[in-house]
C-alpha atoms as a PDB file:
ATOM      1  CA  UNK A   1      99.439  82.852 103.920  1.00  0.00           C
ATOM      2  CA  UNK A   2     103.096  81.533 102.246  1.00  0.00           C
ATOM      3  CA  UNK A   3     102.940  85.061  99.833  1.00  0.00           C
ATOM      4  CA  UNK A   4     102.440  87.037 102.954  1.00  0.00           C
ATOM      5  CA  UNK A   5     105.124  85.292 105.013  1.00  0.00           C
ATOM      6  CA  UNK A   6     107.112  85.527 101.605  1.00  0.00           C
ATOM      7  CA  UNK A   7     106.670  89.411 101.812  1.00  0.00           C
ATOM      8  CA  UNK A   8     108.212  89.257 105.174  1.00  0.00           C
ATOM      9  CA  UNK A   9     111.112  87.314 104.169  1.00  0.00           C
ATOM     10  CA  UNK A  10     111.847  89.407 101.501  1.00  0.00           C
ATOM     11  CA  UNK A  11     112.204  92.298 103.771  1.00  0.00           C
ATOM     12  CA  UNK A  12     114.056  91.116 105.958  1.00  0.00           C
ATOM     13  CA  UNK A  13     114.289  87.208 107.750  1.00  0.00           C
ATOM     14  CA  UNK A  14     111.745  86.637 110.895  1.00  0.00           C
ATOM     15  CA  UNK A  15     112.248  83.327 113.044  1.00  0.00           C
ATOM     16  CA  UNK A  16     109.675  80.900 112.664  1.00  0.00           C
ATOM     17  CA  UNK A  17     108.331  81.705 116.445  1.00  0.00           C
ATOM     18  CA  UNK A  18     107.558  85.554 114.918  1.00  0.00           C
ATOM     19  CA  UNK A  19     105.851  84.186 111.912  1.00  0.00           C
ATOM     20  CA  UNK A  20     103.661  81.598 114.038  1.00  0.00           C
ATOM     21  CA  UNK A  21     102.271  84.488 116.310  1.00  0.00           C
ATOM     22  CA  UNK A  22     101.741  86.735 113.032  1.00  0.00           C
ATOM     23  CA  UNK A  23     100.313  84.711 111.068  1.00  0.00           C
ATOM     24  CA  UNK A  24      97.382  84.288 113.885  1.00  0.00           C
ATOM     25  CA  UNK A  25      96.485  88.360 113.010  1.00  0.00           C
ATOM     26  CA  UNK A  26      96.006  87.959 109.827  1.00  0.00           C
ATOM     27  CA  UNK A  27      91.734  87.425 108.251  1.00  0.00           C
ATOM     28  CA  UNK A  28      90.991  86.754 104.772  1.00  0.00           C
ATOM     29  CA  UNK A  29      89.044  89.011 103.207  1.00  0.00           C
ATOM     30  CA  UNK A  30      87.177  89.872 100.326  1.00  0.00           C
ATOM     31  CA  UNK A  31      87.212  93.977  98.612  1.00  0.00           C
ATOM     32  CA  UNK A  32      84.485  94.294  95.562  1.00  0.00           C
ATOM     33  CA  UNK A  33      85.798  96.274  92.535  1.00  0.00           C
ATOM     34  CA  UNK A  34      84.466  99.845  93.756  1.00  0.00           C
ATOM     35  CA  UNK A  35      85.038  99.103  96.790  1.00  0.00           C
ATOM     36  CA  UNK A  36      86.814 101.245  99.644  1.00  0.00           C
ATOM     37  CA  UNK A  37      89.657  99.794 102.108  1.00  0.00           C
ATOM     38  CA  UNK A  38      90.029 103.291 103.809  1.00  0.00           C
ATOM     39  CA  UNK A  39      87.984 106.375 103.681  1.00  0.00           C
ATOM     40  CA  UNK A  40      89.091 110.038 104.358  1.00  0.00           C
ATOM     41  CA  UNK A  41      88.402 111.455 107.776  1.00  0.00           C
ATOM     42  CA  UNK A  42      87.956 107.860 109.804  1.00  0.00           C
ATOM     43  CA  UNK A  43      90.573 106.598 111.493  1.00  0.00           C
ATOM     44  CA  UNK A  44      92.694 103.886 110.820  1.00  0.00           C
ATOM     45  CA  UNK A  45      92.619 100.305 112.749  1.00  0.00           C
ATOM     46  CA  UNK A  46      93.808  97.775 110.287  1.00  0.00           C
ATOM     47  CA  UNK A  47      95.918  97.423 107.393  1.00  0.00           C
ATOM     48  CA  UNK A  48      96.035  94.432 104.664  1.00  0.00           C
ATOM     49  CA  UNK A  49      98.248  92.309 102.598  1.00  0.00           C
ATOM     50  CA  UNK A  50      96.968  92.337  99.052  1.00  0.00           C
ATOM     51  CA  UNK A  51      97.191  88.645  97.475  1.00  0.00           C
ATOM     52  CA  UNK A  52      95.218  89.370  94.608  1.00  0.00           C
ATOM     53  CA  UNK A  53      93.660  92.269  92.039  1.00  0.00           C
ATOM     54  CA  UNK A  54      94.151  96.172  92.517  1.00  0.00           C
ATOM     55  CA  UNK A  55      94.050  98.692  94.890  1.00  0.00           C
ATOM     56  CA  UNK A  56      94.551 102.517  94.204  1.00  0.00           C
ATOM     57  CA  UNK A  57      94.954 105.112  96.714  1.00  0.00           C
ATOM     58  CA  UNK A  58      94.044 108.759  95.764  1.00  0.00           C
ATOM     59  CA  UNK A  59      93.554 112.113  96.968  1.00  0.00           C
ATOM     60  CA  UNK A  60      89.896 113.821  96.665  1.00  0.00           C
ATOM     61  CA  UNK A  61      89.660 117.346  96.783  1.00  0.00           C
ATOM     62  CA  UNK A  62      86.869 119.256  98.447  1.00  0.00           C
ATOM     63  CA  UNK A  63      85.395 120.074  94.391  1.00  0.00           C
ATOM     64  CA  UNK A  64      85.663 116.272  94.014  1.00  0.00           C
ATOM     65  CA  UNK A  65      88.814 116.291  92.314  1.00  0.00           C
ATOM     66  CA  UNK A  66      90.460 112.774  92.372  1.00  0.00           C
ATOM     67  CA  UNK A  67      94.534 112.301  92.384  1.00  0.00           C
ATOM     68  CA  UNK A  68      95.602 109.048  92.258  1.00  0.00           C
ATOM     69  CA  UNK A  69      98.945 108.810  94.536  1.00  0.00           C
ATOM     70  CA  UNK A  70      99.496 105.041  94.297  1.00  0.00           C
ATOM     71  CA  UNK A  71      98.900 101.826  92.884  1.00  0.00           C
ATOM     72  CA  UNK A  72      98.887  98.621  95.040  1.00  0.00           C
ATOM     73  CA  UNK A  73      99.473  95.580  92.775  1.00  0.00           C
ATOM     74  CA  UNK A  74      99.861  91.610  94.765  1.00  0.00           C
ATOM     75  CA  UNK A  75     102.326  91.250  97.383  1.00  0.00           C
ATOM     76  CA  UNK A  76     101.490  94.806  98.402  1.00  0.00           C
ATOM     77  CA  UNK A  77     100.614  96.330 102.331  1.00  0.00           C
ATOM     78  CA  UNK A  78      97.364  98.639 102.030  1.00  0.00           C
ATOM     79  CA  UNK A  79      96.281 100.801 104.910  1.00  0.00           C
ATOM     80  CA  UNK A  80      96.318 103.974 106.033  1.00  0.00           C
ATOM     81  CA  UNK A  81      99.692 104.659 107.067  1.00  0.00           C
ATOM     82  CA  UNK A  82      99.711 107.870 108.301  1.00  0.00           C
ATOM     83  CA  UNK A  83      96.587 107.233 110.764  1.00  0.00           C
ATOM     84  CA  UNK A  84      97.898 103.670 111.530  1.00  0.00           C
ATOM     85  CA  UNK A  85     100.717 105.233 113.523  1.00  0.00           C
ATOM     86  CA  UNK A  86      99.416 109.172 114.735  1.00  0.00           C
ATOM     87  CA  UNK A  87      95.874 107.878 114.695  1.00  0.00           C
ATOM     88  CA  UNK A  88      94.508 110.691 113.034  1.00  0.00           C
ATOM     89  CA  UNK A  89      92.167 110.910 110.614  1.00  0.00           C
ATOM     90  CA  UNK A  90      92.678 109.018 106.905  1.00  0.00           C
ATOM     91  CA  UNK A  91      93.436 111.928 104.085  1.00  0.00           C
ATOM     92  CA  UNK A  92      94.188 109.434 101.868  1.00  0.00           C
ATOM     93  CA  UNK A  93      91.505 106.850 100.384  1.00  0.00           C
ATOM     94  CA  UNK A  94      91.820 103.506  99.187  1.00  0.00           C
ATOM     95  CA  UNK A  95      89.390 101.628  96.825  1.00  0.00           C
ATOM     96  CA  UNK A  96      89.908  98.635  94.722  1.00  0.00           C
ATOM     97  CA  UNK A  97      90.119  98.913  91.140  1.00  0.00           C
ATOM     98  CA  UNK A  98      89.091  95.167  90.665  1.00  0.00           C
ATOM     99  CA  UNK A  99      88.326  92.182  92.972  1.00  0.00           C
ATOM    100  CA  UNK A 100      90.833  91.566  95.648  1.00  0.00           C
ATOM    101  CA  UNK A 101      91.507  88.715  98.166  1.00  0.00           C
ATOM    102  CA  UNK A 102      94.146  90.376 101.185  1.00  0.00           C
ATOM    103  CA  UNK A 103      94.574  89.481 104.409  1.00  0.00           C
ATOM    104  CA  UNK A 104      93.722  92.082 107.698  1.00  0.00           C
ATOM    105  CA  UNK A 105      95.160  92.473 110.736  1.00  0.00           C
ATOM    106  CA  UNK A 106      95.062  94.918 113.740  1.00  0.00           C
ATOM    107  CA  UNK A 107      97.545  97.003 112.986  1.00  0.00           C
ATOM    108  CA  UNK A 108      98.184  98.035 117.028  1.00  0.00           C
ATOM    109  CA  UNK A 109      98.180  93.761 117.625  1.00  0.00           C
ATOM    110  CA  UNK A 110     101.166  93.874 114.870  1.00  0.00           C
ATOM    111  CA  UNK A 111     102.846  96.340 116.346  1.00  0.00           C
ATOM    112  CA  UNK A 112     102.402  94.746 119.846  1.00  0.00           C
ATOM    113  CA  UNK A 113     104.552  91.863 118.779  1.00  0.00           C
ATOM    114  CA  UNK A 114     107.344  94.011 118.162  1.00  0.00           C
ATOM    115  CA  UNK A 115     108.958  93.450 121.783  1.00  0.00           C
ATOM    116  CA  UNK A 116     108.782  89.666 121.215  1.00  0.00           C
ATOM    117  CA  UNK A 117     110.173  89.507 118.020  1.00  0.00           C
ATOM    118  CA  UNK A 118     112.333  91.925 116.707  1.00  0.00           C
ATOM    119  CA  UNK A 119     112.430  90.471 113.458  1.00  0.00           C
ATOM    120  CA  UNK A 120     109.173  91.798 113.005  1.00  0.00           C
ATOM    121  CA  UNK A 121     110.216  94.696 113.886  1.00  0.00           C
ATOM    122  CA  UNK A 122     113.133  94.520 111.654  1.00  0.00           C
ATOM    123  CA  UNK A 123     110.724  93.707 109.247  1.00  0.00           C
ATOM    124  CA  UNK A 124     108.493  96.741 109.934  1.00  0.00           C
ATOM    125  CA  UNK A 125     111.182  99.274 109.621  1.00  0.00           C
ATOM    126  CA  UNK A 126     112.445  98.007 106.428  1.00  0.00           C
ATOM    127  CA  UNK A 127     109.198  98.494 105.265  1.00  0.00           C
ATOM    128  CA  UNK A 128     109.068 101.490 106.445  1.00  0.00           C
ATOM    129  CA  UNK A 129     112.169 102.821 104.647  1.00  0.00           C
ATOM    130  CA  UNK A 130     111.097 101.228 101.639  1.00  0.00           C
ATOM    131  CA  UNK A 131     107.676 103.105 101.336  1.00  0.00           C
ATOM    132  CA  UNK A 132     109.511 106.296 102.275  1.00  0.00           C
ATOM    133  CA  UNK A 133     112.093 106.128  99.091  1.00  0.00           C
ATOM    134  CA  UNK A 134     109.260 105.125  97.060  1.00  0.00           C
ATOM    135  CA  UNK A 135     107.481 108.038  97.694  1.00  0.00           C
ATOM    136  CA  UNK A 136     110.396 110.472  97.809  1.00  0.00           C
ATOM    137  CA  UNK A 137     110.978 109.159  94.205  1.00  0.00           C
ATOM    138  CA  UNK A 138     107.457 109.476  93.381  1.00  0.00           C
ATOM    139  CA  UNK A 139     107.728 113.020  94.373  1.00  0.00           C
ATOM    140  CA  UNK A 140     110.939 113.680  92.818  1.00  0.00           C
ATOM    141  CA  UNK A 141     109.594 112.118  89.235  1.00  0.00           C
ATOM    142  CA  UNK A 142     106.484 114.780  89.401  1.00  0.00           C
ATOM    143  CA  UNK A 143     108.814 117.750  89.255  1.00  0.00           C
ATOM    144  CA  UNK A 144     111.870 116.054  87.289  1.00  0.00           C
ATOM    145  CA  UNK A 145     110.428 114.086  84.752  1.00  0.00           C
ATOM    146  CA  UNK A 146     108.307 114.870  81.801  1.00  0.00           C
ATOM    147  CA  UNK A 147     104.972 113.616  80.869  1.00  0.00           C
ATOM    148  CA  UNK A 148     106.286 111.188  78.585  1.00  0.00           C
ATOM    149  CA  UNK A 149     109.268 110.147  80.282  1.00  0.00           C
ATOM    150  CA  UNK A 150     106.335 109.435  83.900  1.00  0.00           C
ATOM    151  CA  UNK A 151     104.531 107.490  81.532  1.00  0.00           C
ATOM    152  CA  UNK A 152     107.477 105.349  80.503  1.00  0.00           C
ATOM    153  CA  UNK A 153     108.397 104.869  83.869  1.00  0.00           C
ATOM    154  CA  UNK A 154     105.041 103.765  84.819  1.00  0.00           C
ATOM    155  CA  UNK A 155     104.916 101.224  82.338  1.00  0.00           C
ATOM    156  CA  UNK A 156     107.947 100.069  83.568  1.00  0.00           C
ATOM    157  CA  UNK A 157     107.092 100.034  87.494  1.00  0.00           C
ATOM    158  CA  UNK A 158     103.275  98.533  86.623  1.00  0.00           C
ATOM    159  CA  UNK A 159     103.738  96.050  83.474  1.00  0.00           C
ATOM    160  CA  UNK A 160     100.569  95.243  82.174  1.00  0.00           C
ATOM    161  CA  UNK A 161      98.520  97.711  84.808  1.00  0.00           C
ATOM    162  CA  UNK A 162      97.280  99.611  81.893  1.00  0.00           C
ATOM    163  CA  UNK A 163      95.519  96.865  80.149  1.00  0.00           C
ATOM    164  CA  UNK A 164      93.361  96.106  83.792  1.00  0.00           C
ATOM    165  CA  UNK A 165      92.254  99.324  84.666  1.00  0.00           C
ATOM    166  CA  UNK A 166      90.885 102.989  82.796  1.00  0.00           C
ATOM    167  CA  UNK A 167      93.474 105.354  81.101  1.00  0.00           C
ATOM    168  CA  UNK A 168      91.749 108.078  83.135  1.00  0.00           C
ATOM    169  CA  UNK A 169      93.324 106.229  86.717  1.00  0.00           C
ATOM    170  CA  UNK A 170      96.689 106.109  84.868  1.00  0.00           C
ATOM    171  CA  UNK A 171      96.658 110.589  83.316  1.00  0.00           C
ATOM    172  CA  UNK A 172      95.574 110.889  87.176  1.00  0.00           C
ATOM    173  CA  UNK A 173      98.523 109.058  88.269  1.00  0.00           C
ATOM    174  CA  UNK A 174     100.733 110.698  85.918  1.00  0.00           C
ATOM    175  CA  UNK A 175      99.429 114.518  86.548  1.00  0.00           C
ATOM    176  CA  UNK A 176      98.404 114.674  83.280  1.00  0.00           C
ATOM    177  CA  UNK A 177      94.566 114.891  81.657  1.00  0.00           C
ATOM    178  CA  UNK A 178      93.554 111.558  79.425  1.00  0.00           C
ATOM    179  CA  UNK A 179      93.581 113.660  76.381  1.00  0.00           C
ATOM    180  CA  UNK A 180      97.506 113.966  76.999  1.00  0.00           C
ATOM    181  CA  UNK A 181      97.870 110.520  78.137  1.00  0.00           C
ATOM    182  CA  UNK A 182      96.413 109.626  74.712  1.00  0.00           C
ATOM    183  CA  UNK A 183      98.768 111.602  72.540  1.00  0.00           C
ATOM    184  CA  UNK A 184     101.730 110.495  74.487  1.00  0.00           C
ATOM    185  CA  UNK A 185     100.679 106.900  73.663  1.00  0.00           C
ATOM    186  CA  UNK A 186     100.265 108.008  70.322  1.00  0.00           C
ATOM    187  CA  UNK A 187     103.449 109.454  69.831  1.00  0.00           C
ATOM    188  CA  UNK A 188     105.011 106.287  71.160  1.00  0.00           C
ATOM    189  CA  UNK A 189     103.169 104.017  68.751  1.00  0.00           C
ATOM    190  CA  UNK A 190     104.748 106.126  66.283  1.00  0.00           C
ATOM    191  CA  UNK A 191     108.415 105.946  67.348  1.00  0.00           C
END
């Protein structure tokens, strides 16, 4: 529970009354490599704080086409967020890429608290914003950035991701086949 209050903190400070009545949400948990957090087309209830291993969260077309969108590493909130807050149905899917430990909660309970404690709901925004500019960036590095230069930046935003899961996750991630993913790492090996 201290790396989850921790994440809170870091966002923004919550009085030690908020963090007493949060803390009482929040169910450890187990997710099995494989493993699925959220599924397309249910609706979401809960979300998580990851305290350990990897979650990705990925598109599938209706051929079966994956896209990998995101990569949750420790210290990270998983869920749904779209359906969390218009309860509509998930698009996006979430499955762990290794073992995980996280923590659940009711995402509705959490929200409930907000009147009490505005420092969770300080908290909550800043989140908020934060997951908004990191996927306006995210956007912005698809159409901006080279192959190369994503892959760089990857390496840079997940150090030592690419040692714990397949090179076919990361050319998804990066919009690029595994055949290209190897010749960029090539090149760079080179330089």
């Amino acid at each position: 529970m201290e790396s989850l209050r921790n994440f809170f903190q870091s966002l923004s400070p919550i009085t030690n009354e908020a963090w007493e009545d949060a803390q009482k949400l929040f169910k450890p948990a187990t997710l099995k490599k494989e493993e699925y957090f959220c599924t397309e087309g249910k609706v979401s209830k809960d979300f998580a704080f990851l305290v350990s291993g990897i979650v990705r969260g990925f598109y599938r077309t209706q051929k079966g086409t994956e896209y990998n969108k995101h990569f949750f590493t420790p210290s990270s909130i998983i869920g749904g967020y779209t359906s969390l807050i218009t309860g509509s149905p998930n698009q996006v899917i979430q499955q762990a890429l290794t073992d995980c430990e996280i923590l659940t909660a009711n995402y509705s309970a959490f929200v409930n608290l907000y009147n009490a404690h505005p420092s969770l709901e300080r908290a909550g925004r800043l989140f908020a914003e934060r997951y908004f500019v990191q996927k306006e960036q995210k956007e912005l590095e698809i159409i901006m950035l080279d192959a190369g230069q994503r892959y760089k930046l990857f390496k840079t935003t997940y150090p030592g991701l690419e040692q714990l899961i397949p090179q076919y996750h990361i050319a998804s991630y990066l919009g690029i086949s595994a055949t290209q993913l190897s010749r960029i790492r090539a090149k760079l090996v080179k330089q």
